[in-house]
N, C-alpha and C. Protein backbone atom coordinates (compact mmCIF):
# COMPACT_ATOMS: atom_id res chain seq x y z
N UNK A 1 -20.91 -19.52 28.03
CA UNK A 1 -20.20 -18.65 27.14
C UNK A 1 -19.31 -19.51 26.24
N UNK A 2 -19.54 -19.22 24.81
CA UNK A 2 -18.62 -20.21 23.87
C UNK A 2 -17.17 -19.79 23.70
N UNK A 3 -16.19 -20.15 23.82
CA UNK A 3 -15.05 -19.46 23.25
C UNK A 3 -15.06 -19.44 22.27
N UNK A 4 -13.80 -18.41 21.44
CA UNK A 4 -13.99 -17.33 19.97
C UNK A 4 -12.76 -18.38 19.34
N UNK A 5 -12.72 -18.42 18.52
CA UNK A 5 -11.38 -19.11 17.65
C UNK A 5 -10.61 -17.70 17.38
N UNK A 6 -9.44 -17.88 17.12
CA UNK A 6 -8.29 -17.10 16.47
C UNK A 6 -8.90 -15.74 15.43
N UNK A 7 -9.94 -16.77 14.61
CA UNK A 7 -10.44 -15.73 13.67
C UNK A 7 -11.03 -15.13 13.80
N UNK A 8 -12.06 -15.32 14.98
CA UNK A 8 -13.26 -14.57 14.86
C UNK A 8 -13.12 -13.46 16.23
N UNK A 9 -13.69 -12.27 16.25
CA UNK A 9 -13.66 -11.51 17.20
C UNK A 9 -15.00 -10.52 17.13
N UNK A 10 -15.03 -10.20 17.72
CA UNK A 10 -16.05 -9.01 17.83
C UNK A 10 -16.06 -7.71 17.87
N UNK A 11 -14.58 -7.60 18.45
CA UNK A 11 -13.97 -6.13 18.14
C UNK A 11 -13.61 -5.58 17.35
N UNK A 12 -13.69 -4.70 16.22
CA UNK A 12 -13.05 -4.33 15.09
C UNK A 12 -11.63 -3.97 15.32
N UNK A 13 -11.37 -3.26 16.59
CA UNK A 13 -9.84 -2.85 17.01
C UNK A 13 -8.89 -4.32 17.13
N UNK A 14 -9.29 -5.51 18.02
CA UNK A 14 -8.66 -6.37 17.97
C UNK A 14 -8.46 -6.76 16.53
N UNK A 15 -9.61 -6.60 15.90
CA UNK A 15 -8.95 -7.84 14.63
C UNK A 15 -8.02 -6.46 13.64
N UNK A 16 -8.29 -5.27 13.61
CA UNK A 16 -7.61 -4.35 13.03
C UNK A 16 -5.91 -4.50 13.12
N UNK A 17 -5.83 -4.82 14.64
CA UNK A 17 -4.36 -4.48 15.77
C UNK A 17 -3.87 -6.29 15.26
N UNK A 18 -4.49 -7.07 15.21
CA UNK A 18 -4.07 -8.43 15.29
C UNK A 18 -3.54 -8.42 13.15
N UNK A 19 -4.02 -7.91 12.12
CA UNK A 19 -3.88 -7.24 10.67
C UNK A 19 -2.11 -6.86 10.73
N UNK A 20 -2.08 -5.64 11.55
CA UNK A 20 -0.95 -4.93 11.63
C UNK A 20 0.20 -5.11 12.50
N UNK A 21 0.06 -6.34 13.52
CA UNK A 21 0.82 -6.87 14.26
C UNK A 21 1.63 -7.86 13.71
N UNK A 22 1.10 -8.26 12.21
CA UNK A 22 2.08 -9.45 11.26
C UNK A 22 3.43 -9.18 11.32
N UNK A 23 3.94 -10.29 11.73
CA UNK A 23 5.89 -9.95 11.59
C UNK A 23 5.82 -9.14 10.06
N UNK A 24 6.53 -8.10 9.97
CA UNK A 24 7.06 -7.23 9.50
C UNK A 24 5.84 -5.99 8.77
N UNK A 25 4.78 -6.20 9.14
CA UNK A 25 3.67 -5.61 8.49
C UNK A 25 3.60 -4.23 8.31
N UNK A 26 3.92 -3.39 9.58
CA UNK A 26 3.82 -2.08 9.90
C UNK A 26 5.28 -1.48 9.44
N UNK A 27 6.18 -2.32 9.13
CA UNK A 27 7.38 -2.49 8.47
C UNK A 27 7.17 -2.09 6.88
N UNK A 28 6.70 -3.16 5.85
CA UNK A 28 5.81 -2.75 4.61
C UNK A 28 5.38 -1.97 4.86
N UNK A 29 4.43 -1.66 5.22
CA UNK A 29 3.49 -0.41 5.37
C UNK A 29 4.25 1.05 5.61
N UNK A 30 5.34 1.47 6.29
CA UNK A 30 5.68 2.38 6.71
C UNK A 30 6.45 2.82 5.55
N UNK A 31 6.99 1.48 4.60
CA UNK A 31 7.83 1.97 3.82
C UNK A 31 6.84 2.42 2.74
N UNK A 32 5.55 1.65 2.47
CA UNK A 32 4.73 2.17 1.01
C UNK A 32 4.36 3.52 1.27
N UNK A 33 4.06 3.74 2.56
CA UNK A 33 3.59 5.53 3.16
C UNK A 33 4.52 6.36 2.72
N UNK A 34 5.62 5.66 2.35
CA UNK A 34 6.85 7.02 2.64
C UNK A 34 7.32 7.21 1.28
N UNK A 35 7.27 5.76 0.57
CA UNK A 35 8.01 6.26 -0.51
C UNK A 35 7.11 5.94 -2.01
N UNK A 36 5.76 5.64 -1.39
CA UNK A 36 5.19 5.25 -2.28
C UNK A 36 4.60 3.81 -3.23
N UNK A 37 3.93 3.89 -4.16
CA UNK A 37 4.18 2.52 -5.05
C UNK A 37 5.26 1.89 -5.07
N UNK A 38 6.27 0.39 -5.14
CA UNK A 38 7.01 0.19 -5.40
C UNK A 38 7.07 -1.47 -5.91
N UNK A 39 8.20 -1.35 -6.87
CA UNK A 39 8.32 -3.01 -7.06
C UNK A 39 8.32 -4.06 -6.35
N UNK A 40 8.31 -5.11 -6.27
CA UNK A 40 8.49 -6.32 -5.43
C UNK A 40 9.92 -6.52 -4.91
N UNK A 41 10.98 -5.96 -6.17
CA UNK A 41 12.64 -6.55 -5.54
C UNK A 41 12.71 -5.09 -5.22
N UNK A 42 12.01 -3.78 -5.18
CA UNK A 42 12.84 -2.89 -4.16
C UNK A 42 11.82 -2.74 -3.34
N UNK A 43 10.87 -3.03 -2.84
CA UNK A 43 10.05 -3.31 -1.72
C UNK A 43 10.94 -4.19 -0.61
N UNK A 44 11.71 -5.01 -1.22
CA UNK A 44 12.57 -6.89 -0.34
C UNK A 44 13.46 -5.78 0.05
N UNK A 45 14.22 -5.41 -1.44
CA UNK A 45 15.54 -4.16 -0.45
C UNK A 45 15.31 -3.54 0.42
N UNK A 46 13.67 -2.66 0.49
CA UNK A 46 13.77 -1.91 1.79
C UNK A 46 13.32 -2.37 2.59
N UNK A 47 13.23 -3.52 2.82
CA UNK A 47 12.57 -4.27 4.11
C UNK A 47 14.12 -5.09 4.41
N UNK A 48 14.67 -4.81 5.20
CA UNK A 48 15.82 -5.17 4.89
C UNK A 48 15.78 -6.84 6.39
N UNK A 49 16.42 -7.59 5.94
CA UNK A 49 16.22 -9.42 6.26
C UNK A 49 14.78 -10.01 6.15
N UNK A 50 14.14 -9.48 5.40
CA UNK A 50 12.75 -10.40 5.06
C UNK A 50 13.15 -10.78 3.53
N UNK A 51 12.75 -12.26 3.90
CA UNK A 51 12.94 -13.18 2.80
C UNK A 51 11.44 -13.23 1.69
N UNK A 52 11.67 -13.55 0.71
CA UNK A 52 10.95 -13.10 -0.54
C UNK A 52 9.70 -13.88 -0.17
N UNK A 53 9.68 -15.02 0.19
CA UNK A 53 8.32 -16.01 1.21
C UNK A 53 7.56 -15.11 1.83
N UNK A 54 7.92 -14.39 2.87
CA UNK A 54 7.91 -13.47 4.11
C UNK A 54 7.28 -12.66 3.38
N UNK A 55 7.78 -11.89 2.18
CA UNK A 55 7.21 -10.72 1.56
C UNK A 55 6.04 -11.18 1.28
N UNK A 56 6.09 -12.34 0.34
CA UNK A 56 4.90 -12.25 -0.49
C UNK A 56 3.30 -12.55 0.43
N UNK A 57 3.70 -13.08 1.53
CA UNK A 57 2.65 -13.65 2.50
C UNK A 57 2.08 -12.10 3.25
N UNK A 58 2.77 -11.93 3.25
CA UNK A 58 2.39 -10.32 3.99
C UNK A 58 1.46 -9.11 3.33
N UNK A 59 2.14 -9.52 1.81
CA UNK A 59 2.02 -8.71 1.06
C UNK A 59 0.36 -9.26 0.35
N UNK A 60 0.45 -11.07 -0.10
CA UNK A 60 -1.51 -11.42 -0.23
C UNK A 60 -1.82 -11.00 1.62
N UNK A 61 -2.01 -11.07 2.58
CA UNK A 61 -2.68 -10.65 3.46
C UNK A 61 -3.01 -9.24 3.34
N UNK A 62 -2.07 -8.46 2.89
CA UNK A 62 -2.75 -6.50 2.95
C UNK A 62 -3.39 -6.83 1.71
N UNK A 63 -3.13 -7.59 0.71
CA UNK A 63 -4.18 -7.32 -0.33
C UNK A 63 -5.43 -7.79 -0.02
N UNK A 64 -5.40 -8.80 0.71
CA UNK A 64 -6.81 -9.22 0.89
C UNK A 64 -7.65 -8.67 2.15
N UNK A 65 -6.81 -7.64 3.06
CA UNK A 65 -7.37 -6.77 3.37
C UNK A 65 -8.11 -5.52 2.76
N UNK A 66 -7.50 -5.59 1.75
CA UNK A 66 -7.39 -4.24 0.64
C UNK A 66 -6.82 -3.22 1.47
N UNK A 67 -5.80 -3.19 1.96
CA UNK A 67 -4.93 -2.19 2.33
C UNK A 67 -4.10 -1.92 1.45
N UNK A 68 -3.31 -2.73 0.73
CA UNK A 68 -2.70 -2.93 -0.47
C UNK A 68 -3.07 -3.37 -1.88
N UNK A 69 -2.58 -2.54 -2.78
CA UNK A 69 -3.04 -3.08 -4.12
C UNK A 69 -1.78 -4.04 -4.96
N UNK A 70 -2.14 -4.70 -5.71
CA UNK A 70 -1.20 -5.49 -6.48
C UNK A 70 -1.33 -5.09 -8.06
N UNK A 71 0.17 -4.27 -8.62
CA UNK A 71 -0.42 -4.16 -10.15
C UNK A 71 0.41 -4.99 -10.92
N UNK A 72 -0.39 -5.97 -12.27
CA UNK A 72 0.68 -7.14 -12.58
C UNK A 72 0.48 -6.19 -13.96
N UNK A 73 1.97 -5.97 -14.82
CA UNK A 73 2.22 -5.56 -15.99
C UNK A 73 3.05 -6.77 -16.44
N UNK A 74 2.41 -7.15 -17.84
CA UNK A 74 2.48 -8.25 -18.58
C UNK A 74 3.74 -7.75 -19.47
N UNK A 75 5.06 -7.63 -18.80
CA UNK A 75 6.32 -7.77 -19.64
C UNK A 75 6.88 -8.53 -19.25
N UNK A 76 8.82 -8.73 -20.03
CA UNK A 76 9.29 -9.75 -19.75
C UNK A 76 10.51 -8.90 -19.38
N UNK A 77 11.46 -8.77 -18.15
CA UNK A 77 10.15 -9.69 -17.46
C UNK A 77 9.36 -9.09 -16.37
N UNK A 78 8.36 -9.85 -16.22
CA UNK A 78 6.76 -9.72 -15.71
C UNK A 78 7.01 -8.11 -14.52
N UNK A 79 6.51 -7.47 -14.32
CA UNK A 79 6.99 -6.36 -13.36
C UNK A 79 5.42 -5.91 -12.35
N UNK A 80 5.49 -6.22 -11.24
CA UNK A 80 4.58 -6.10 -10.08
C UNK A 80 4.78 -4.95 -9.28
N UNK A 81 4.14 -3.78 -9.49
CA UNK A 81 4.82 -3.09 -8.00
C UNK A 81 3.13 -3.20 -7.00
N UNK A 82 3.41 -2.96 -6.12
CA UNK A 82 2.57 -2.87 -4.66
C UNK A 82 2.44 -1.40 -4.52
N UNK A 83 1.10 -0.81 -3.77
CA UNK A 83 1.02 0.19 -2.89
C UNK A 83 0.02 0.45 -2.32
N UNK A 84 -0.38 1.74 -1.68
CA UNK A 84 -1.72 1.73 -0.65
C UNK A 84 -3.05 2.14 -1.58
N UNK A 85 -3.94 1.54 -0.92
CA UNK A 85 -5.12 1.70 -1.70
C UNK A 85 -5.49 2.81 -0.54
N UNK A 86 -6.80 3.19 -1.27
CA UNK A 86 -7.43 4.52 -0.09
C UNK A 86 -7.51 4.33 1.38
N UNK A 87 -7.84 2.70 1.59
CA UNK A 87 -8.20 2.28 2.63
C UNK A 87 -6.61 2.36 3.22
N UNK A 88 -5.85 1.83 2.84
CA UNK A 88 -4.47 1.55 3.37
C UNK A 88 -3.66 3.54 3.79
N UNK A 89 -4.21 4.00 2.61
CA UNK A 89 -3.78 5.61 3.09
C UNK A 89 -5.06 5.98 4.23
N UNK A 90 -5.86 5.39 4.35
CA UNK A 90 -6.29 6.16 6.34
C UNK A 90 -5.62 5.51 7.49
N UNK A 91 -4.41 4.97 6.87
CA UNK A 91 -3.44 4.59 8.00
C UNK A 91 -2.37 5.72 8.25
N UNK A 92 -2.55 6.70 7.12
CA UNK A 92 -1.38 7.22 7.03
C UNK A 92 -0.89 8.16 8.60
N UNK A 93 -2.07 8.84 9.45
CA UNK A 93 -1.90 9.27 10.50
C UNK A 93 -1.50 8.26 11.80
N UNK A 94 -1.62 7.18 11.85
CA UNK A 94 -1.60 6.12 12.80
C UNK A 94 -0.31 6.14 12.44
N UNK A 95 0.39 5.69 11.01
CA UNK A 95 1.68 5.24 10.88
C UNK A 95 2.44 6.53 11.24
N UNK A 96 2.04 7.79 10.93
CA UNK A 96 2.76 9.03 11.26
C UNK A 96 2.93 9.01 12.90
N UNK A 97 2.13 8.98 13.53
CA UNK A 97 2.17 9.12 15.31
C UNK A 97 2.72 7.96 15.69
N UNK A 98 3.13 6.34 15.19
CA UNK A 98 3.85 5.79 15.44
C UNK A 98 5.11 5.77 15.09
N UNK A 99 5.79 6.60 14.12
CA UNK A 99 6.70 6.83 13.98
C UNK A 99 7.41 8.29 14.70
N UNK A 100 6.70 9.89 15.18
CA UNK A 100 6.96 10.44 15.82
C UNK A 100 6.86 9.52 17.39
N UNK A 101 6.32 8.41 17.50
CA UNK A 101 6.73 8.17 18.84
C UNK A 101 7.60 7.35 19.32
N UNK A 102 8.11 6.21 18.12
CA UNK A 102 9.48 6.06 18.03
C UNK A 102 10.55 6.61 18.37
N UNK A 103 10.61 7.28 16.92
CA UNK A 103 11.62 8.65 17.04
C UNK A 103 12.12 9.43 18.84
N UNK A 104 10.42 9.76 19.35
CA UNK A 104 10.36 10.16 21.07
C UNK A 104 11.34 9.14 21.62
N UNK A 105 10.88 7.87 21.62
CA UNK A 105 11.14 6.89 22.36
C UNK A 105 12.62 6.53 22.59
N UNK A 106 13.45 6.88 20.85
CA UNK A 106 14.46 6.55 20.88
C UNK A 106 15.16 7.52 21.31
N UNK A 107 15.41 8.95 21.62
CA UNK A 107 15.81 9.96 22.00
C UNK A 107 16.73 9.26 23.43
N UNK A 108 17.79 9.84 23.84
CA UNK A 108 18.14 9.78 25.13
C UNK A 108 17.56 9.52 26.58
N UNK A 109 17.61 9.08 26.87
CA UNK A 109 17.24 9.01 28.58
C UNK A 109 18.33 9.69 29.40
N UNK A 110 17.89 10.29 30.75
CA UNK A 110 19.02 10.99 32.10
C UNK A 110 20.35 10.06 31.87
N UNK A 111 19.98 8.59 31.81
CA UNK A 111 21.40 7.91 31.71
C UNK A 111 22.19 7.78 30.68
N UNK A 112 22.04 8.81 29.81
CA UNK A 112 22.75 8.65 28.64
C UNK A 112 22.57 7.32 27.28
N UNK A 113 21.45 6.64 27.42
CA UNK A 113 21.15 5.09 27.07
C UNK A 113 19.85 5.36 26.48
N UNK A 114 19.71 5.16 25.13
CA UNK A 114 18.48 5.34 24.31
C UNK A 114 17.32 4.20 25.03
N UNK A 115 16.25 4.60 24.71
CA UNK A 115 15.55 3.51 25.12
C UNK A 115 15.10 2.37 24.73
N UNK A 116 15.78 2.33 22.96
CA UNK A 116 15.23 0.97 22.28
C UNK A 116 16.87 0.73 23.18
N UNK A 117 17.71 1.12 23.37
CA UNK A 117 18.84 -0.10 23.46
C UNK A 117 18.43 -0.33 24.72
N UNK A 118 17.81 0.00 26.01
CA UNK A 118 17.24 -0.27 27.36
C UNK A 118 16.32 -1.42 26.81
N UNK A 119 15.17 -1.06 25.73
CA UNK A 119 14.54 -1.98 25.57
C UNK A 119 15.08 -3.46 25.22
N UNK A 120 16.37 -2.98 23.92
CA UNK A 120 16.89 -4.55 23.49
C UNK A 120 17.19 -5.12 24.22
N UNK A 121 18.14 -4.77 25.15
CA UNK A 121 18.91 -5.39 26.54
C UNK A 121 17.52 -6.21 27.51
N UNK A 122 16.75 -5.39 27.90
CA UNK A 122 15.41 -6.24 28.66
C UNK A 122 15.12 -7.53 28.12
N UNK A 123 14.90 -7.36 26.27
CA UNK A 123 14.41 -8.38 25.70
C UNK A 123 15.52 -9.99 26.06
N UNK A 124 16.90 -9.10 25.70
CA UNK A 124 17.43 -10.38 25.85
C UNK A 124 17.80 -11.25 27.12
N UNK A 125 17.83 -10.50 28.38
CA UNK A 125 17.85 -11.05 29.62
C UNK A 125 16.39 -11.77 29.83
């Protein structure tokens, strides 16, 4: 049996899940679902501590997924906004049920202690 490199897989789910697992990806994405097309400097604002590097790497990877489109308007100066292409809107139910299960997740627990802050605390011990 040969082993697989990084890139290659056979599963469409792995390499789909390994797409959307990019530091801040589902991050972008949740925000183009919600609010639509948007520029490059208020895309950075609502991604709030990702550095403009960070963006733009994230941002050629969904394009070259074609999850994302890139539109360049030739003014000065130059103005780019980003958003979902068709393919990127049949995420829109995945991103919806991950965000109602957030939302679940973060709700209270019996001990009075949300569960992302149960979770943060785990992470850092």
């Amino acid at each position: 049996m040969t082993r697989q490199t990084k890139q290659e897989t056979t599963c469409p789910m792995d390499a789909l899940l390994r797409l959307l697992m990019g530091p801040w990806t589902t991050h972008i994405l949740w925000i183009l679902r919600q609010r639509g097309p948007l520029r490059f400097g208020v895309l950075k604002r609502e991604v709030c501590g990702i550095s403009s590097r960070m963006l733009t790497e994230r941002l050629r990877t969904l394009e070259e997924a074609q999850i994302v489109f890139r539109e360049y308007y030739p003014s000065v100066p130059p103005e780019v906004t980003y958003g979902l292409t068709r393919r990127g809107l049949e995420l829109r139910e995945v991103l919806d049920a991950l965000d109602a299960l957030a939302r679940c997740w973060n709700t209270e627990d019996t001990n009075g202690e949300s569960i992302s802050q149960e979770l943060s605390r785990s992470v850092t011990n």
